[in-house]
N, C-alpha and C. Protein backbone atom coordinates (compact mmCIF):
# COMPACT_ATOMS: atom_id res chain seq x y z
N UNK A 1 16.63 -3.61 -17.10
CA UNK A 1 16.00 -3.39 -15.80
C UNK A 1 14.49 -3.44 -15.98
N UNK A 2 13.71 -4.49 -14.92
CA UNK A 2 12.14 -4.68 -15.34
C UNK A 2 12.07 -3.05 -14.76
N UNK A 3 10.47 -2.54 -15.09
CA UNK A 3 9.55 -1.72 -14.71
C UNK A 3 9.69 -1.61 -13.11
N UNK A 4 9.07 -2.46 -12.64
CA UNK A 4 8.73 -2.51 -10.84
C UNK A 4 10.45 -2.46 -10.36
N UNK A 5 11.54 -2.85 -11.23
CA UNK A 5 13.10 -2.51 -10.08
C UNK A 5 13.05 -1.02 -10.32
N UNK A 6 12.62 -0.28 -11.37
CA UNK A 6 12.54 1.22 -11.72
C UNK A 6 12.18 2.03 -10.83
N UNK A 7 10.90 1.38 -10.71
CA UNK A 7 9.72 2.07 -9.69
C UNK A 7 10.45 2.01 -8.07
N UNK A 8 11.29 0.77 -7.91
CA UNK A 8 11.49 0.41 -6.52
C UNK A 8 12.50 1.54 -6.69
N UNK A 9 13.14 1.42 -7.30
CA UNK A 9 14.48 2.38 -7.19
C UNK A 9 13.77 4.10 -7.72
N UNK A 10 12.91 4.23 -8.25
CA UNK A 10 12.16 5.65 -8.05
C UNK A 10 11.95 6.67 -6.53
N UNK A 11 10.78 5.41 -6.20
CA UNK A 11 10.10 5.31 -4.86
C UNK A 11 11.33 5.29 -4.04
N UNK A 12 12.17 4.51 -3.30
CA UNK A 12 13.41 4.59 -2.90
C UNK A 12 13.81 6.10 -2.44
N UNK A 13 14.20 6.43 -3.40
CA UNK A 13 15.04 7.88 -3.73
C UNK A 13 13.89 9.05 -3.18
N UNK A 14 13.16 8.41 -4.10
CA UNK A 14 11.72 9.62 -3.29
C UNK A 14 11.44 9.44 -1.82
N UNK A 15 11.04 8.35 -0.87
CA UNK A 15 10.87 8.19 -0.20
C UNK A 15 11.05 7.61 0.95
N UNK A 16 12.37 6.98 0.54
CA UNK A 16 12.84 6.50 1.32
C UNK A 16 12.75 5.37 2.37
N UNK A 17 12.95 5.28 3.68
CA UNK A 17 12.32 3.92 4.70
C UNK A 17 12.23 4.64 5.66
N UNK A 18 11.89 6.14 5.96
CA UNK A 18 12.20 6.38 7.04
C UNK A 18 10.68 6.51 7.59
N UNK A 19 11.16 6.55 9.08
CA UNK A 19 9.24 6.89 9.76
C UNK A 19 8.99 8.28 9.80
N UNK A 20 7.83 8.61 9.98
CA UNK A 20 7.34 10.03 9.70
C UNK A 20 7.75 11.28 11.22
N UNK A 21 8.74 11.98 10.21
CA UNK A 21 9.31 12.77 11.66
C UNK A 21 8.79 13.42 12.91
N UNK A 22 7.60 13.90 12.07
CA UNK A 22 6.14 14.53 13.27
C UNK A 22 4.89 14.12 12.83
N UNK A 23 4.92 12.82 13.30
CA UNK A 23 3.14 12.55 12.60
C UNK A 23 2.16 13.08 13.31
N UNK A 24 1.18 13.59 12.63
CA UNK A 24 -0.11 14.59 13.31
C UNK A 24 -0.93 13.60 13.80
N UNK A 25 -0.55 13.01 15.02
CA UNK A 25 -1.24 12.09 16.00
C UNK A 25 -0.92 10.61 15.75
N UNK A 26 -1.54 9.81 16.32
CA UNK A 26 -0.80 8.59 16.51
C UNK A 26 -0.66 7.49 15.02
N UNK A 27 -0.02 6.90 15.52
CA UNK A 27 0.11 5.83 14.00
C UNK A 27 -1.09 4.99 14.20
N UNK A 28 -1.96 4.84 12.66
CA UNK A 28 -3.00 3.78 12.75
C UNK A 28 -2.34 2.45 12.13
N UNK A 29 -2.45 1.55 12.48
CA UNK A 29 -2.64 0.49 12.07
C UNK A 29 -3.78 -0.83 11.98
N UNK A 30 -3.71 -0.67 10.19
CA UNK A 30 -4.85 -2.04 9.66
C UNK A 30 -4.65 -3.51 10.78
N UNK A 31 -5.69 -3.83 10.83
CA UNK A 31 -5.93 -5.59 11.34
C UNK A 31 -4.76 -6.20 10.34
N UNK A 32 -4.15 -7.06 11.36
CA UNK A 32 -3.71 -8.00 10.16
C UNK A 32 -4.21 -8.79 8.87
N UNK A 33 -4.06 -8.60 7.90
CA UNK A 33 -4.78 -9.64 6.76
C UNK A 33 -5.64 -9.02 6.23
N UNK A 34 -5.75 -7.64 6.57
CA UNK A 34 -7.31 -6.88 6.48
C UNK A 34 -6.85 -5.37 6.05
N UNK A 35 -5.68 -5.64 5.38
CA UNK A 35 -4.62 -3.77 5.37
C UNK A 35 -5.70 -3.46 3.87
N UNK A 36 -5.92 -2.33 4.04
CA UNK A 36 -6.89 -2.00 2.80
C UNK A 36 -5.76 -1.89 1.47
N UNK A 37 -6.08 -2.30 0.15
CA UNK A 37 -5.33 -1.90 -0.94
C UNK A 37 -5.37 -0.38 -1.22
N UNK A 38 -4.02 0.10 -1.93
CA UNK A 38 -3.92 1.49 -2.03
C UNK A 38 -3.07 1.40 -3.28
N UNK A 39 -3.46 2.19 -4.10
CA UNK A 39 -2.57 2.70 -5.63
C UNK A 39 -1.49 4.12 -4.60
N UNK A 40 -0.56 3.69 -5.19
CA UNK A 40 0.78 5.38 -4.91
C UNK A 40 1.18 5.57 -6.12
N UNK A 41 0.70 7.08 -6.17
CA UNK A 41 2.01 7.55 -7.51
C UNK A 41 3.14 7.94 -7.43
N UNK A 42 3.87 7.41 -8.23
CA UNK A 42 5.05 7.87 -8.11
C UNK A 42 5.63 8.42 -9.29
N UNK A 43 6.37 8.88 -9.05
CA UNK A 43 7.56 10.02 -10.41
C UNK A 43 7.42 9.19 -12.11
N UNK A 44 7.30 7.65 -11.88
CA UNK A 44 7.16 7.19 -13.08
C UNK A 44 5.97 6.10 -13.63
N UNK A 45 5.36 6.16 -12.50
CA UNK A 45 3.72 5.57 -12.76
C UNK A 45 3.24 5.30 -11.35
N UNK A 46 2.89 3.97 -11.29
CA UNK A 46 2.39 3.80 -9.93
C UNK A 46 2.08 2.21 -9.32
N UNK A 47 1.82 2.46 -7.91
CA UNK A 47 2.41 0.98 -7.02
C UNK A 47 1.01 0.87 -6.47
N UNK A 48 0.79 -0.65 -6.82
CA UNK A 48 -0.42 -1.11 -6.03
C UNK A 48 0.28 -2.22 -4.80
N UNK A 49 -0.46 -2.07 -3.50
CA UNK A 49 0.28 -2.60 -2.55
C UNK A 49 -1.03 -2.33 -1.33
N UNK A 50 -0.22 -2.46 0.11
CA UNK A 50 -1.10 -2.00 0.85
C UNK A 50 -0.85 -1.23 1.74
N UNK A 51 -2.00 -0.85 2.39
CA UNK A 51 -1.75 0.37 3.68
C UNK A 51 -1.32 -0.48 4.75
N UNK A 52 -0.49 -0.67 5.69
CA UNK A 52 -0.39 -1.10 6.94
C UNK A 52 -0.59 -0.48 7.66
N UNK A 53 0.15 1.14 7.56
CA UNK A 53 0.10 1.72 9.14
C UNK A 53 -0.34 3.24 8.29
N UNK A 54 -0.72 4.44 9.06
CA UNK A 54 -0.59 5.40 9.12
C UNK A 54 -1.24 6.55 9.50
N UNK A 55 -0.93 7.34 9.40
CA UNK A 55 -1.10 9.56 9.88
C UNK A 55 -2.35 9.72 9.43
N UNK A 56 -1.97 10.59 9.82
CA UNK A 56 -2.92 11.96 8.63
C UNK A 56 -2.23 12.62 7.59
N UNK A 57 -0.79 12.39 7.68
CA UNK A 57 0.06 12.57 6.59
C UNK A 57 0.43 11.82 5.48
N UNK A 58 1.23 10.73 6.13
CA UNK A 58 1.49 9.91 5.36
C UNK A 58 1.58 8.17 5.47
N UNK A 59 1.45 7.68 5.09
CA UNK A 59 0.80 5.62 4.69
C UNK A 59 2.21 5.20 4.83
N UNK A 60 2.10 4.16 5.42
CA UNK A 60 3.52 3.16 5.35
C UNK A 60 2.95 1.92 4.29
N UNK A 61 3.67 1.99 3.06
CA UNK A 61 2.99 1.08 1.93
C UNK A 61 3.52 -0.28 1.94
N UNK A 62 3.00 -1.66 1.77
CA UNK A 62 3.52 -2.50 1.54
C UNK A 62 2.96 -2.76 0.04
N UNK A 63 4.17 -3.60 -0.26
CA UNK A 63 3.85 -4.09 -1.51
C UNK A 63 5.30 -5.40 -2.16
N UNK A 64 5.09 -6.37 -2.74
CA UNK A 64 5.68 -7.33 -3.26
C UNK A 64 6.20 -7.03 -4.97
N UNK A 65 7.20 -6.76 -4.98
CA UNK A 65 7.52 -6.50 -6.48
C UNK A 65 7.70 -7.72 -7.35
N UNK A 66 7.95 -7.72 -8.52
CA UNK A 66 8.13 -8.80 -9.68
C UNK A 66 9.18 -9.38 -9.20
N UNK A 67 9.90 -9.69 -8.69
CA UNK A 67 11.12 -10.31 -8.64
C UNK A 67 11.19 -11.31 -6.96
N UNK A 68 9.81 -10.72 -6.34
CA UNK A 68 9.45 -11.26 -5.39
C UNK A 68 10.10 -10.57 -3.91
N UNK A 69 10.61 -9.68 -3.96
CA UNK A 69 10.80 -8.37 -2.87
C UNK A 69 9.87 -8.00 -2.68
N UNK A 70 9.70 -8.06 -1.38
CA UNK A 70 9.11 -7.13 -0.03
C UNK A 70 9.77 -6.31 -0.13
N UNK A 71 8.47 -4.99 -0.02
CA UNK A 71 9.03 -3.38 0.46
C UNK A 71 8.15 -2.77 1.41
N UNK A 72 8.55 -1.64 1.94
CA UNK A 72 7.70 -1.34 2.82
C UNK A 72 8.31 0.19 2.73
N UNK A 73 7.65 1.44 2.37
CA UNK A 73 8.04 3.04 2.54
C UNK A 73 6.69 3.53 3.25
N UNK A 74 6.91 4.24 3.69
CA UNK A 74 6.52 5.43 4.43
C UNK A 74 6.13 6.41 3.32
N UNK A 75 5.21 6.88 2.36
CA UNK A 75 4.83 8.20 1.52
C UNK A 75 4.05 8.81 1.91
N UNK A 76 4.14 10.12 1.33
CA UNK A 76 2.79 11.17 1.78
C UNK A 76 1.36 10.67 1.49
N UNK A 77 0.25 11.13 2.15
CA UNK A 77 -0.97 10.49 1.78
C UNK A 77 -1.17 10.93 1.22
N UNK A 78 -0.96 12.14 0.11
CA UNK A 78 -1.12 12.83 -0.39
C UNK A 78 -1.37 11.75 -1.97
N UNK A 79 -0.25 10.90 -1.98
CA UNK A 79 0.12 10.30 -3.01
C UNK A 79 -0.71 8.61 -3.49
N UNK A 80 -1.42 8.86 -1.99
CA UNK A 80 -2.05 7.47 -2.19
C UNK A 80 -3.95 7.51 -2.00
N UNK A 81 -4.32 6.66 -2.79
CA UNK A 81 -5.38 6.45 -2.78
C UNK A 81 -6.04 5.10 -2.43
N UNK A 82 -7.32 4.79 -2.00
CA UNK A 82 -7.43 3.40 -1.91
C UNK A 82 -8.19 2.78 -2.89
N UNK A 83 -8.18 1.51 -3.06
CA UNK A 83 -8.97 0.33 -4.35
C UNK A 83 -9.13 -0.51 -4.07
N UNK A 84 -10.33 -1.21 -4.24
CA UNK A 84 -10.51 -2.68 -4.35
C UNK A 84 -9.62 -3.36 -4.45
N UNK A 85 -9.80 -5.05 -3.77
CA UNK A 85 -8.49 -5.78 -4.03
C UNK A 85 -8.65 -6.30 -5.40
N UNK A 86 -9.68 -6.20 -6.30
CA UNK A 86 -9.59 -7.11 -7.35
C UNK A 86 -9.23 -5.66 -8.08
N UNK A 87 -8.69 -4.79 -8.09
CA UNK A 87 -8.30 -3.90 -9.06
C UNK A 87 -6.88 -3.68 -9.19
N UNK A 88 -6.70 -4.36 -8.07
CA UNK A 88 -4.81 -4.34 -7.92
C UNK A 88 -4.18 -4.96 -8.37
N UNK A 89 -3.08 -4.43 -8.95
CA UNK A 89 -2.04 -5.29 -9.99
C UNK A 89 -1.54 -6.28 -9.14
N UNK A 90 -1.37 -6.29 -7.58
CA UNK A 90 -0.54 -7.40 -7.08
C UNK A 90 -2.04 -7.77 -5.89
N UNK A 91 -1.82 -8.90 -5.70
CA UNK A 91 -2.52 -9.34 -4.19
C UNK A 91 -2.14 -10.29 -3.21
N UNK A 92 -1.86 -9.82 -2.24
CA UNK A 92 -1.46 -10.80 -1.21
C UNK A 92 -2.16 -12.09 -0.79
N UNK A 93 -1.17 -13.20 -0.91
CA UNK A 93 -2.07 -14.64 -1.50
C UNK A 93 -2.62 -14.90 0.31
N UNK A 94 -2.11 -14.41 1.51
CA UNK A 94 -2.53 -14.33 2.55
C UNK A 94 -3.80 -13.49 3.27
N UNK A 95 -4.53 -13.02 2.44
CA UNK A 95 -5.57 -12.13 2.28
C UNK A 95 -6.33 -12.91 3.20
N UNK A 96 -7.41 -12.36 4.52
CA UNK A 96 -8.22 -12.80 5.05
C UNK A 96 -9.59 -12.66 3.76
N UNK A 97 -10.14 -13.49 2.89
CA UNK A 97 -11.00 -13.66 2.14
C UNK A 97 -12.45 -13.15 2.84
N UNK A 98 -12.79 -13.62 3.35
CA UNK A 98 -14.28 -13.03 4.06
C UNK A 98 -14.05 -11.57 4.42
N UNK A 99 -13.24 -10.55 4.75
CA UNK A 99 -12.98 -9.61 4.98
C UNK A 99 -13.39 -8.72 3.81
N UNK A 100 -12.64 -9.23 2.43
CA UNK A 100 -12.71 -8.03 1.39
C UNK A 100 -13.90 -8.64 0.24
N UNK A 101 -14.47 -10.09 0.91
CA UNK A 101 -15.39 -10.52 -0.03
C UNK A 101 -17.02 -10.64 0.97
N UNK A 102 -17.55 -9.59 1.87
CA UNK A 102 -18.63 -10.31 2.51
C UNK A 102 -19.57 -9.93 1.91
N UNK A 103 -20.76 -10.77 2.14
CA UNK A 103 -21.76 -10.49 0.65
C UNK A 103 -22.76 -9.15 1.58
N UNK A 104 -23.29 -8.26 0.95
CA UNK A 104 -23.68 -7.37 1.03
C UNK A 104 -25.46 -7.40 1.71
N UNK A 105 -25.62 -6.32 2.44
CA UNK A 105 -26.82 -6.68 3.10
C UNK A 105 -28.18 -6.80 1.77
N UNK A 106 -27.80 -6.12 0.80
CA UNK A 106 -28.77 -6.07 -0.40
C UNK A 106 -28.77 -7.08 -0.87
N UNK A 107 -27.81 -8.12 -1.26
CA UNK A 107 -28.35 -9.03 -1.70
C UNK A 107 -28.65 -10.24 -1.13
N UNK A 108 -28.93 -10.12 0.11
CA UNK A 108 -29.30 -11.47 1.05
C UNK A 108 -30.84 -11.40 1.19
């Protein structure tokens, strides 16, 4: 069994697919193409993927595993943090590019 079916089947068990039973106000959702990257830990290391939607509680994560599965859980925010896209183990080849690359007012 690779690493990432581990993790899927970790995450899974931990967290399941379900939506958040009382979210503390409305669901946010990222622009398309524009979902910020987020590291989650989980019970046996951790998932780089992205934020699509969420709380003040908890992130609905996407992320593409080794085997080429789409997933999508719902975890506590507790568990997630955000990162650069060039720090992430996976990246979505559909990435709006000017979004996570615009050049900075300092160096113009």
């Amino acid at each position: 069994m690779s690493e990432a079916v581990a993790i899927v089947e970790v995450m899974t068990s931990l967290l399941g697919t379900r939506m958040p039973s009382a979210p503390a106000g409305p669901v946010t959702h990222a622009h398309y193409r524009r979902e910020p990257y987020v590291r989650c830990r989980t019970g046996n290391g951790t998932v780089d993927g992205k934020a699509v939607a969420w709380t003040r509680t908890e992130v609905l994560l996407h992320w593409i595993d080794d085997d080429g599965q789409a997933h999508n859980r719902w975890t506590p925010a507790s568990t997630v943090r955000r990162i650069a896209r060039d720090d992430s183990a996976w990246r979505d080849p559909y990435d709006d590019f000017r979004f996570y690359y615009q050049s900075s007012p300092a160096a113009a």
